[in-house]
N, C-alpha and C. Protein backbone atom coordinates (compact mmCIF):
# COMPACT_ATOMS: atom_id res chain seq x y z
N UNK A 1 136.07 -149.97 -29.22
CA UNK A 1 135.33 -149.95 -30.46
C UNK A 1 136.27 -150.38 -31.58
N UNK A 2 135.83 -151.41 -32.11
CA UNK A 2 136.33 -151.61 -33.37
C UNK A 2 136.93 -150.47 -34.67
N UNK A 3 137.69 -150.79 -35.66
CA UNK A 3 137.80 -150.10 -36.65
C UNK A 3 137.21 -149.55 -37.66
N UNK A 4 136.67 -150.63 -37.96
CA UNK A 4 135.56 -150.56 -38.74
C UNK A 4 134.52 -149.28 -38.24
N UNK A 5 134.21 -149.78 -37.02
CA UNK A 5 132.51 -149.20 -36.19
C UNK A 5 133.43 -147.59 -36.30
N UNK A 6 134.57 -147.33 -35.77
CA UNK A 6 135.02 -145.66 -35.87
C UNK A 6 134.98 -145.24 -36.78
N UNK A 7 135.49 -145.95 -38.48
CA UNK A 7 135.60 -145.56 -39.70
C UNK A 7 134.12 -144.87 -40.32
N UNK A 8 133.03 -146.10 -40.25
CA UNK A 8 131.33 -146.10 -40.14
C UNK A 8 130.94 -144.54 -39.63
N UNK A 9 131.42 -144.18 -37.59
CA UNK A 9 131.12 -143.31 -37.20
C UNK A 9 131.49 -142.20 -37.56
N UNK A 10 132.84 -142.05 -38.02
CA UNK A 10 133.59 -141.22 -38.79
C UNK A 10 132.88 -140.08 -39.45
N UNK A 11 132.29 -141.77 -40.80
CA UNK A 11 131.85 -140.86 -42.13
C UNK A 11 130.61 -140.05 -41.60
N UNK A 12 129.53 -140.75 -40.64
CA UNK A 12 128.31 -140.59 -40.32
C UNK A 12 128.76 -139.18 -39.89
N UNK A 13 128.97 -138.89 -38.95
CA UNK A 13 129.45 -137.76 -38.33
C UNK A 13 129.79 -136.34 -39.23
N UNK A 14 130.54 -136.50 -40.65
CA UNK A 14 131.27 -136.18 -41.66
C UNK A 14 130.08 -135.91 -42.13
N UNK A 15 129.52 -136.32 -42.48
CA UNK A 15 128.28 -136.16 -43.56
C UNK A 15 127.23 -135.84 -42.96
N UNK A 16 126.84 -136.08 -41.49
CA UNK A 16 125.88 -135.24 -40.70
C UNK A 16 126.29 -133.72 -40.73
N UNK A 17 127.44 -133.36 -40.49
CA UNK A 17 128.08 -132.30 -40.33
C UNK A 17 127.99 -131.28 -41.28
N UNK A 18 128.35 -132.25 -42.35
CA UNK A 18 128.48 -131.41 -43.76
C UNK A 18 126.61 -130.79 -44.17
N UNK A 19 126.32 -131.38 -44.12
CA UNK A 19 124.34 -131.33 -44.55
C UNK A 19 123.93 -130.06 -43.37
N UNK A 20 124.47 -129.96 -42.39
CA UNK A 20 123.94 -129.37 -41.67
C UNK A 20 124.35 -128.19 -41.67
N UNK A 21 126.21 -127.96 -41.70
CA UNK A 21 126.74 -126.85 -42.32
C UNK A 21 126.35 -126.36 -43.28
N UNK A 22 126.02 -126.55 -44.59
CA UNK A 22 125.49 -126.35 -45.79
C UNK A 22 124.43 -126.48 -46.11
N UNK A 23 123.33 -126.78 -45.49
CA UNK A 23 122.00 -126.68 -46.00
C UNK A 23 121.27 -126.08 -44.83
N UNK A 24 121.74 -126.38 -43.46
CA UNK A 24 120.93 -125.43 -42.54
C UNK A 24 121.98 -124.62 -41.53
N UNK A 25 122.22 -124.01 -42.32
CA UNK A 25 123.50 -123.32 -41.54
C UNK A 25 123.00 -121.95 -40.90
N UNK A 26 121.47 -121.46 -41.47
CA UNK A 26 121.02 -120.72 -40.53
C UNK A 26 119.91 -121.09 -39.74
N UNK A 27 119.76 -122.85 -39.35
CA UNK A 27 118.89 -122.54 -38.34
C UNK A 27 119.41 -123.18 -37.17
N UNK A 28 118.19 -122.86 -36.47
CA UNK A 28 118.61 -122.82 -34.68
C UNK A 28 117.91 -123.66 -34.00
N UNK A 29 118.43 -124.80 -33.90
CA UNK A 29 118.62 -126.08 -33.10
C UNK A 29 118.64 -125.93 -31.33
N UNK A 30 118.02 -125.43 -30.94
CA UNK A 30 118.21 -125.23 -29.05
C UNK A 30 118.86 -123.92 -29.11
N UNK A 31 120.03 -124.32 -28.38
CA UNK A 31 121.00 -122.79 -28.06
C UNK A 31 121.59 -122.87 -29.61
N UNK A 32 122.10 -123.92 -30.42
CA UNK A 32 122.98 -124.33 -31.70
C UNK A 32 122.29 -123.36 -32.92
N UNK A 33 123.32 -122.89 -33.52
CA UNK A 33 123.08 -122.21 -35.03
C UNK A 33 123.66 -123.48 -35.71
N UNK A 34 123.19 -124.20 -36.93
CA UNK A 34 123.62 -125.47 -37.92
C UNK A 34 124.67 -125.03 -38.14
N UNK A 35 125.40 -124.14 -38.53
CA UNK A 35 126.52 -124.07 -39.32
C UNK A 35 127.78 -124.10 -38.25
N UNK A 36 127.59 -123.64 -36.86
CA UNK A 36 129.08 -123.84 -35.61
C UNK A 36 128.61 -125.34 -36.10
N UNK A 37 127.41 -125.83 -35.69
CA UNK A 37 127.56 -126.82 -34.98
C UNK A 37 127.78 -128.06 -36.29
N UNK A 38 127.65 -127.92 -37.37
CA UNK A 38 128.15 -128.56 -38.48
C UNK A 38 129.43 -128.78 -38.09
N UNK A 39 130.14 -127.21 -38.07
CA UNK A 39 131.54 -127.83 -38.62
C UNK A 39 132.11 -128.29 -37.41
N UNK A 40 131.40 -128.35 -36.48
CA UNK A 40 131.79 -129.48 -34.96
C UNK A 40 132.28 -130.85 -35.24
N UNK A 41 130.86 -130.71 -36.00
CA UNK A 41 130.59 -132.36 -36.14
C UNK A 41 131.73 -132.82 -36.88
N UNK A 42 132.07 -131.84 -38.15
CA UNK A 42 132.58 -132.05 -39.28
C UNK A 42 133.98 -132.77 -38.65
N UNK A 43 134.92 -132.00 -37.60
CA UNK A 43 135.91 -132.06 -37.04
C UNK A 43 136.09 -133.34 -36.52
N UNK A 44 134.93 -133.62 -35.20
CA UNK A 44 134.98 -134.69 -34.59
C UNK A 44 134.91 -135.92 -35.51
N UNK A 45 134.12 -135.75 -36.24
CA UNK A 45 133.92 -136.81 -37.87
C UNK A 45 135.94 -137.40 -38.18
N UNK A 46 136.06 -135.98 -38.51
CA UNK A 46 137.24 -136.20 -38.82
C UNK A 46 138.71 -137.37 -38.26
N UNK A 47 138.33 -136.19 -37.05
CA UNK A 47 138.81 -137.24 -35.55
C UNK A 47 138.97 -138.91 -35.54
N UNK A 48 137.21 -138.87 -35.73
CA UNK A 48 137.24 -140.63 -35.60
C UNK A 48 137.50 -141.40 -36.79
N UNK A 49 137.89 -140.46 -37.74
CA UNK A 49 137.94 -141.31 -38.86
C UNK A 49 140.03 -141.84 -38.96
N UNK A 50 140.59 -140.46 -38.37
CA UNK A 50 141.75 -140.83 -37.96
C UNK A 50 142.21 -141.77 -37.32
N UNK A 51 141.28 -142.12 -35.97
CA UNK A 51 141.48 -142.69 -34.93
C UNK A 51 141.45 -144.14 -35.47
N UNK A 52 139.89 -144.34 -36.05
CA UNK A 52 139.77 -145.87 -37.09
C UNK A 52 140.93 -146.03 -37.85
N UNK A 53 141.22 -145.63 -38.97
CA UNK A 53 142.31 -145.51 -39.36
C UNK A 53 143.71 -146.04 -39.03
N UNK A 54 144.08 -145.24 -37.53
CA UNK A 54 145.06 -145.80 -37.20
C UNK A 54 145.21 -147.01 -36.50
N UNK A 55 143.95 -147.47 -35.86
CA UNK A 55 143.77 -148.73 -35.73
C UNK A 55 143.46 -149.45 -36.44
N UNK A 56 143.28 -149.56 -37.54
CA UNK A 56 142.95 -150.36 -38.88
C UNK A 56 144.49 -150.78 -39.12
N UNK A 57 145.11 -149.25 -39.40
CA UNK A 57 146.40 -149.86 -39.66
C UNK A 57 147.21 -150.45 -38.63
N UNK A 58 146.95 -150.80 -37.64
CA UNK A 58 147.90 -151.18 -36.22
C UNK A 58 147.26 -152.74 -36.28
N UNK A 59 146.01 -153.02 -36.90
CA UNK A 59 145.23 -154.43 -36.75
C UNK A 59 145.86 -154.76 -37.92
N UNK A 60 146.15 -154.55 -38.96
CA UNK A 60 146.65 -155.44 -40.22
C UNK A 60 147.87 -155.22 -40.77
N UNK A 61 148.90 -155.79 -40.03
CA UNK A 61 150.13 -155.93 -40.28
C UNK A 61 150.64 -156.35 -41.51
N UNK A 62 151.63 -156.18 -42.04
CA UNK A 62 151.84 -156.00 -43.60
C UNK A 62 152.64 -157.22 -43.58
């Protein structure tokens, strides 16, 4: 996957996370309460935004 497409999935992830932590953080999604499973997302968000990142910077040499 491209840099870009991780950076994109990143935020998506980030901001799915966040909305879900914070605005439905008490409801119940299957077995899921919104608010674990927010700040899941929030993390993994995080993750790929690192990951883009460091391949962004490994693709454009200075």
């Amino acid at each position: 996957m491209s840099a870009n497409a991780h950076l994109v999935l990143g935020l998506a992830l980030v901001a799915a996370g966040a909305v879900l932590a914070l605005a439905f953080g008490d409801a119940e999604l299957g077995w899921f309460q919104g608010r674990p499973l927010g700040v899941v997302l929030v993390v993994v968000g995080l993750l790929d935004l690192l990951d883009g990142w460091r391949k962004r910077r490994v693709e454009t040499p200075d």
